[in-house]
PDB file of N, CA and C in Angstrom:
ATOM      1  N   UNK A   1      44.158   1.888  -2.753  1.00  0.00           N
ATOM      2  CA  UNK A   1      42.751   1.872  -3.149  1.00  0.00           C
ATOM      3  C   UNK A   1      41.922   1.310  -1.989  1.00  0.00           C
ATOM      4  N   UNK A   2      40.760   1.878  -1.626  1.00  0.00           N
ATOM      5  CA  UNK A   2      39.700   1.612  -0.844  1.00  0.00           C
ATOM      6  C   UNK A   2      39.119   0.332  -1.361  1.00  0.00           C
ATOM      7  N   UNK A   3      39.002  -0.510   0.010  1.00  0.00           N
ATOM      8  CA  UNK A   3      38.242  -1.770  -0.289  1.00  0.00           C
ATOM      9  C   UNK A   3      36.691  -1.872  -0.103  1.00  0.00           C
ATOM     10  N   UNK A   4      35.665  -2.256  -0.926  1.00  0.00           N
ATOM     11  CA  UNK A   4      34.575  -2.149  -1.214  1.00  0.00           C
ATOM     12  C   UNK A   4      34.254  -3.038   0.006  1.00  0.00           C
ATOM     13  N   UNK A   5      33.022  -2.560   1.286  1.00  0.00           N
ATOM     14  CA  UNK A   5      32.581  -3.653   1.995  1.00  0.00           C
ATOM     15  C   UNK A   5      32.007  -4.722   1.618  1.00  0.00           C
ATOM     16  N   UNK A   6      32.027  -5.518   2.446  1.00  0.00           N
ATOM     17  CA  UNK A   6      30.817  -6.699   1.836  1.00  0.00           C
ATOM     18  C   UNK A   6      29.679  -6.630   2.764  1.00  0.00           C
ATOM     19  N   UNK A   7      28.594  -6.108   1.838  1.00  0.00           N
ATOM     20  CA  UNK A   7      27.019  -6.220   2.209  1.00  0.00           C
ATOM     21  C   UNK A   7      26.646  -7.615   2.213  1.00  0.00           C
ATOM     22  N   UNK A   8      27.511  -8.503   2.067  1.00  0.00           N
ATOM     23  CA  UNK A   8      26.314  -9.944   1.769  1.00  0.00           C
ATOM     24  C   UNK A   8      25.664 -10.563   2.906  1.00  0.00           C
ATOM     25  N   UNK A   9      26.409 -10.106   3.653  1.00  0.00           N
ATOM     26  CA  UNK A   9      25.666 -10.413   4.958  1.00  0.00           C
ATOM     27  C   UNK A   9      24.549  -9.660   5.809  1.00  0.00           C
ATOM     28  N   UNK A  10      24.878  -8.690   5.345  1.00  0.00           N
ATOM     29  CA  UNK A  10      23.984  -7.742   5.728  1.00  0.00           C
ATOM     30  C   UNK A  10      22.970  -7.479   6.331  1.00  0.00           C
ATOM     31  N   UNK A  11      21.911  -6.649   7.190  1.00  0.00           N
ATOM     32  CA  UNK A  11      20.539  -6.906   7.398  1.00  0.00           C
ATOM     33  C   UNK A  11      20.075  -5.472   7.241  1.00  0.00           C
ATOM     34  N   UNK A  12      19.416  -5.397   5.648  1.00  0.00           N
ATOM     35  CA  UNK A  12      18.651  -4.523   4.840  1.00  0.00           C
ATOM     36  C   UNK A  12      17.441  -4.247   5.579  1.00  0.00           C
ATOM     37  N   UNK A  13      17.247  -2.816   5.644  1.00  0.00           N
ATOM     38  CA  UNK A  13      16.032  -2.336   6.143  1.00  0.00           C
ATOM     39  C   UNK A  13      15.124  -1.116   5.302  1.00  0.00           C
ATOM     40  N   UNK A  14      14.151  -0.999   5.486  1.00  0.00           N
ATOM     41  CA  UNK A  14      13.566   0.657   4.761  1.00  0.00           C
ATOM     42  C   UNK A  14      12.797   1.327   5.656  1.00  0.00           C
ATOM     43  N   UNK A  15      12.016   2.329   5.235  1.00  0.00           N
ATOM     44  CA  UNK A  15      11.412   2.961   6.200  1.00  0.00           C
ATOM     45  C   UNK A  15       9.961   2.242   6.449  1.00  0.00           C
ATOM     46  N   UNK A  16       9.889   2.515   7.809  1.00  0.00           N
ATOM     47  CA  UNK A  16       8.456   1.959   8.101  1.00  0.00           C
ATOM     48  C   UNK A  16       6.856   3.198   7.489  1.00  0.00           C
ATOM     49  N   UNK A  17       7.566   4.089   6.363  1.00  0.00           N
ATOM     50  CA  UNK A  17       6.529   4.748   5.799  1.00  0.00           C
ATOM     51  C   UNK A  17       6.721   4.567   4.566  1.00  0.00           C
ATOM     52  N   UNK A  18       7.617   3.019   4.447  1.00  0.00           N
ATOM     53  CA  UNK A  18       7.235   3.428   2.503  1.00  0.00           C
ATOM     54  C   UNK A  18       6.038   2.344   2.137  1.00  0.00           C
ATOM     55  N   UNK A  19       5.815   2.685   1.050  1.00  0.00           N
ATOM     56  CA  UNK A  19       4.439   1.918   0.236  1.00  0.00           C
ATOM     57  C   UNK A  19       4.917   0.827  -0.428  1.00  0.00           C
ATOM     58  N   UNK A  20       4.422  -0.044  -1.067  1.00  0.00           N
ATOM     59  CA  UNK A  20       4.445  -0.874  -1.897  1.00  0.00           C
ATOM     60  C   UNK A  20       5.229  -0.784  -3.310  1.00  0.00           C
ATOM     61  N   UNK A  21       5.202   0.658  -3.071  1.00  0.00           N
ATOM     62  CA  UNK A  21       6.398   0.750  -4.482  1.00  0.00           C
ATOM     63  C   UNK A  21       7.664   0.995  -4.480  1.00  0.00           C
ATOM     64  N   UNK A  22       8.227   1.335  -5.038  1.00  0.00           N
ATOM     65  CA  UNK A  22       9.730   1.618  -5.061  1.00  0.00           C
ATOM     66  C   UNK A  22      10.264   2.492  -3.955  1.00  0.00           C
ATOM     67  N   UNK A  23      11.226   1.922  -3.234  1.00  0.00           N
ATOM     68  CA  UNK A  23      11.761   2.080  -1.993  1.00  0.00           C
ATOM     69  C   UNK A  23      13.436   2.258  -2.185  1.00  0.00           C
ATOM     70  N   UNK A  24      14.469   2.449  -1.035  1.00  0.00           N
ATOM     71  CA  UNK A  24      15.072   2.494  -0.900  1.00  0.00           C
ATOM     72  C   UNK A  24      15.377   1.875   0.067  1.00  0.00           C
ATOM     73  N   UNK A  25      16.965   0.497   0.569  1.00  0.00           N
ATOM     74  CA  UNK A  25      17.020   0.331   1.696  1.00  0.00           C
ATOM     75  C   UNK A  25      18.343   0.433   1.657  1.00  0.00           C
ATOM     76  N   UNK A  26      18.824   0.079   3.427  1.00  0.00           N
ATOM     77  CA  UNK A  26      19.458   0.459   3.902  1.00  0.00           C
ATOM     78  C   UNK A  26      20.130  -0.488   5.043  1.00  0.00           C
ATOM     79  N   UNK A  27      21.624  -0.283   4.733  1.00  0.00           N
ATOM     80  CA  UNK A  27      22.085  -1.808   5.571  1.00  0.00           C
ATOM     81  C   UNK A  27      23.640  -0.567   5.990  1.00  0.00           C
ATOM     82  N   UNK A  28      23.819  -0.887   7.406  1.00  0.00           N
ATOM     83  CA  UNK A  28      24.536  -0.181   8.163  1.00  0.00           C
ATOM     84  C   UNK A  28      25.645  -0.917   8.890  1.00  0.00           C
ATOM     85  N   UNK A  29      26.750  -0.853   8.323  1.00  0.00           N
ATOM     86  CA  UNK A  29      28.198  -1.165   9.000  1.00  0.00           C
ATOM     87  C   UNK A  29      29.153  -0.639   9.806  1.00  0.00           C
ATOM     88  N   UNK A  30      29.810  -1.330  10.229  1.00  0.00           N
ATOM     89  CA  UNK A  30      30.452  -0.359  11.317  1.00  0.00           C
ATOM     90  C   UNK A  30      31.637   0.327  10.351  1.00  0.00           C
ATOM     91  N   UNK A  31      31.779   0.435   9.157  1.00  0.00           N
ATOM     92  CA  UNK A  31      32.244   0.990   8.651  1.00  0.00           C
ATOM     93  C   UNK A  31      31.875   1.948   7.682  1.00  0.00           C
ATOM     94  N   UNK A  32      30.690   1.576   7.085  1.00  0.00           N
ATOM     95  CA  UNK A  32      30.447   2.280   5.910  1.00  0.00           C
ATOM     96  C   UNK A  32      28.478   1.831   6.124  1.00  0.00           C
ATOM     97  N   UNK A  33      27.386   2.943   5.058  1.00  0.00           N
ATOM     98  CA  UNK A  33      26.204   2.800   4.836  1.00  0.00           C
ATOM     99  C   UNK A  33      26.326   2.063   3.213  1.00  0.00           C
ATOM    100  N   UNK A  34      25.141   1.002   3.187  1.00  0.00           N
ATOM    101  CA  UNK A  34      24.584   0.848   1.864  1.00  0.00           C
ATOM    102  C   UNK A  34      23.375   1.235   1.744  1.00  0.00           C
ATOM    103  N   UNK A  35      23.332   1.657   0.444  1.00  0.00           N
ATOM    104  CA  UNK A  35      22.083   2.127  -0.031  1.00  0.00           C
ATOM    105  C   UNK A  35      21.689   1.375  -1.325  1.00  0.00           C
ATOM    106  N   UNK A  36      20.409   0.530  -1.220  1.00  0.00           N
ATOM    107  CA  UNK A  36      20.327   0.086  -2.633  1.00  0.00           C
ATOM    108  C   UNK A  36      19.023   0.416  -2.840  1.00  0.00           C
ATOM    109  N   UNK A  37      18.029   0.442  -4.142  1.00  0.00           N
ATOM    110  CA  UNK A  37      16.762  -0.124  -4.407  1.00  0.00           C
ATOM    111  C   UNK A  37      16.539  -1.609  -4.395  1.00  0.00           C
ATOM    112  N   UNK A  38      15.346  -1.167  -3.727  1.00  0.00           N
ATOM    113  CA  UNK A  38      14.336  -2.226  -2.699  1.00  0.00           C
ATOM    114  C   UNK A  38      13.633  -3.039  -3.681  1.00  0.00           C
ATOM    115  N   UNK A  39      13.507  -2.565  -5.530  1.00  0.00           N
ATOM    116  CA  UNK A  39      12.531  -3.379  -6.219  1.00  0.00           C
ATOM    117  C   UNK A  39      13.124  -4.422  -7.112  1.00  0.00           C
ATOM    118  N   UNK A  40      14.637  -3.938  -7.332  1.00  0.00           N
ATOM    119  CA  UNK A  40      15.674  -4.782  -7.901  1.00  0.00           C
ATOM    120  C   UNK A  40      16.265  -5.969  -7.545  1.00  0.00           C
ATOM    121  N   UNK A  41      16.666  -6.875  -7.697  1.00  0.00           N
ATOM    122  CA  UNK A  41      16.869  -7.872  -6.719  1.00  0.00           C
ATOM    123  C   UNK A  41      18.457  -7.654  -7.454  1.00  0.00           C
ATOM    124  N   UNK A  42      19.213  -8.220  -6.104  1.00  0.00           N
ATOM    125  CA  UNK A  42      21.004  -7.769  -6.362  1.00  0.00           C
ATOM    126  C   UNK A  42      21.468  -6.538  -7.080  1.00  0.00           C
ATOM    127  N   UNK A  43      20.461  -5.516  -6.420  1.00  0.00           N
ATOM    128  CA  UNK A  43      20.763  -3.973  -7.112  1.00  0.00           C
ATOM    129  C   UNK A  43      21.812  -3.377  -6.612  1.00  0.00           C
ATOM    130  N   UNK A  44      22.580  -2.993  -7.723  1.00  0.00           N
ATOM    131  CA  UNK A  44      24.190  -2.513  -7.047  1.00  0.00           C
ATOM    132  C   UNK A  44      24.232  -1.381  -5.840  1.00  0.00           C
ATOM    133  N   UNK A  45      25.057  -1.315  -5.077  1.00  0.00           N
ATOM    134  CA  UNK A  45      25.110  -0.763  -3.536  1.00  0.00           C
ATOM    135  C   UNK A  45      26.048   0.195  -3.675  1.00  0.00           C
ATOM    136  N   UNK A  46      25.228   1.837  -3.516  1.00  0.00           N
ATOM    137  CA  UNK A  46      25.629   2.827  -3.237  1.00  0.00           C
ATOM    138  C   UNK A  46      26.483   3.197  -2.164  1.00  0.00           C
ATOM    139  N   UNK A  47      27.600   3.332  -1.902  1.00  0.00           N
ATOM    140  CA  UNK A  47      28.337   2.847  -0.653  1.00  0.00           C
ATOM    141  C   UNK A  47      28.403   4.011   0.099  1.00  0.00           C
ATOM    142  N   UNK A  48      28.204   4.953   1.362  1.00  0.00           N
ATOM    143  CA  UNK A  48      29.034   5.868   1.720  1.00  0.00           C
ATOM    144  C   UNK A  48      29.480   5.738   3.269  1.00  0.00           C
ATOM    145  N   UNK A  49      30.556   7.028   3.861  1.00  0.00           N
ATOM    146  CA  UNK A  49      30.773   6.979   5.328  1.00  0.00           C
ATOM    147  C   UNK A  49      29.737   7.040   5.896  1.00  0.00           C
ATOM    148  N   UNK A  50      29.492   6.613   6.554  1.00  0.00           N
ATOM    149  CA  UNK A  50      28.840   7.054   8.207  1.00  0.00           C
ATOM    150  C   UNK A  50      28.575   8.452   8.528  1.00  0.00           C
ATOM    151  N   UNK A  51      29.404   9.081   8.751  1.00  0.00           N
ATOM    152  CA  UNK A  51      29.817  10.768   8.695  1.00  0.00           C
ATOM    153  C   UNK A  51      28.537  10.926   7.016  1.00  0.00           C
ATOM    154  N   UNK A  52      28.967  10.902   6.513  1.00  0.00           N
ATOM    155  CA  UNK A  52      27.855  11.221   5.562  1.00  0.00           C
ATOM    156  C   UNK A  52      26.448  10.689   5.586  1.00  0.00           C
ATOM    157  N   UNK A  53      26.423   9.335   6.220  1.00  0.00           N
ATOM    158  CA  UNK A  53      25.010   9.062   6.583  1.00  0.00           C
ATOM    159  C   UNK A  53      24.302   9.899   7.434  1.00  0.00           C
ATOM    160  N   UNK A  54      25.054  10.442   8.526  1.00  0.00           N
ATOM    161  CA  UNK A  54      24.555  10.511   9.022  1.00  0.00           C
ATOM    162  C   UNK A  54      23.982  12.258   8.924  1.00  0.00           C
ATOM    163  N   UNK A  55      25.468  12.853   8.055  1.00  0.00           N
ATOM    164  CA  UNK A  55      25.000  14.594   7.710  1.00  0.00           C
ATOM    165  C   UNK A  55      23.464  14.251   6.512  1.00  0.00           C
ATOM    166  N   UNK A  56      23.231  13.584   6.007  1.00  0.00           N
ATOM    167  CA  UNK A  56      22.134  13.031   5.255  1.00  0.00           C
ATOM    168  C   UNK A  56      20.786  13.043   6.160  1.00  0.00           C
ATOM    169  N   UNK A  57      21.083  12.164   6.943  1.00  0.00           N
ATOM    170  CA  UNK A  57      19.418  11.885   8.074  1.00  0.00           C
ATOM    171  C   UNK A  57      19.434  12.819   8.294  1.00  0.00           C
ATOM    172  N   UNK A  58      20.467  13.960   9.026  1.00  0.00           N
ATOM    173  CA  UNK A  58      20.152  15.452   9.561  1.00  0.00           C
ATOM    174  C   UNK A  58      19.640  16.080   8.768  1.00  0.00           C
ATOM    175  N   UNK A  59      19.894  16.201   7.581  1.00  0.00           N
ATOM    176  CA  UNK A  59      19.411  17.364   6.487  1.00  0.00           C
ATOM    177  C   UNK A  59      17.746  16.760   6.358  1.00  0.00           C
ATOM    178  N   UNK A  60      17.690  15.763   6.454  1.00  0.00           N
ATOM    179  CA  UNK A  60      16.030  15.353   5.889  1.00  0.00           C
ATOM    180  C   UNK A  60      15.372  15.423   7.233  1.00  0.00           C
ATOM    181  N   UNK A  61      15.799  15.386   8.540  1.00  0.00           N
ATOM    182  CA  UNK A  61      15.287  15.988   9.553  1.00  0.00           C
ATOM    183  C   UNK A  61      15.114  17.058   9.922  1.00  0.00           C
ATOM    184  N   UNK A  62      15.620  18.352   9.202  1.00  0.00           N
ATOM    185  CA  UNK A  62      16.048  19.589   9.545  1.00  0.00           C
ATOM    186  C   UNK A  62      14.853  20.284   8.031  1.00  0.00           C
ATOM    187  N   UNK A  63      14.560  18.887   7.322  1.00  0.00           N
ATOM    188  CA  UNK A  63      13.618  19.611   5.853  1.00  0.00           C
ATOM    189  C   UNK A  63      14.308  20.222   4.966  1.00  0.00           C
ATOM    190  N   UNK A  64      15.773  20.134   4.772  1.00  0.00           N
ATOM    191  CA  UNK A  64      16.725  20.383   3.846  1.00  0.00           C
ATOM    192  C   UNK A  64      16.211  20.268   2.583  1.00  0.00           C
ATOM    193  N   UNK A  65      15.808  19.410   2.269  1.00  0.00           N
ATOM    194  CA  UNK A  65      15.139  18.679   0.896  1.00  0.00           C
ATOM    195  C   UNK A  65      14.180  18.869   0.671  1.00  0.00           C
ATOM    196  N   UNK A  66      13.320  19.589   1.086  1.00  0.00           N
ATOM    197  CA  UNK A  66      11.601  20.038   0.498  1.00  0.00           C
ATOM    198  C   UNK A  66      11.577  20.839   0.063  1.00  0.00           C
ATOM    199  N   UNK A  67      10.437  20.595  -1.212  1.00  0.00           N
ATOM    200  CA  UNK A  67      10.657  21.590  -2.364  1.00  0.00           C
ATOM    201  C   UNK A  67       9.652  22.575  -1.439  1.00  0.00           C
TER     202      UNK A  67
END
């Protein structure tokens, strides 16, 4: 079984275009991405590879995702 990283140390970031409301951030290991919401406090952490972070940023750079 895969061992869950530890984010506790972490240094959480978001985008420098989000607003005041509900966000998403983002804390980057040399092993693995977390993803949590930004409005929750100790909101559980979406875990994935790297390799997938990073086919992710491409697709939303490339406009994959617009309706």
């Amino acid at each position: 079984m895969e061992q869950t990283p530890d984010f506790s140390q972490a240094r959480w970031f978001k985008s420098n275009n989000s607003g005041d409301g509900g966000c998403v951030e983002v804390a980057i290991l040399p092993t693995a991405v977390g993803i949590r919401d930004s409005k929750t406090e100790n909101s559980p952490v979406i875990v994935v590879s790297r390799d997938e972070w990073s086919a992710f940023v491409a697709g939303v750079r490339a406009g994959e995702f617009e309706g």
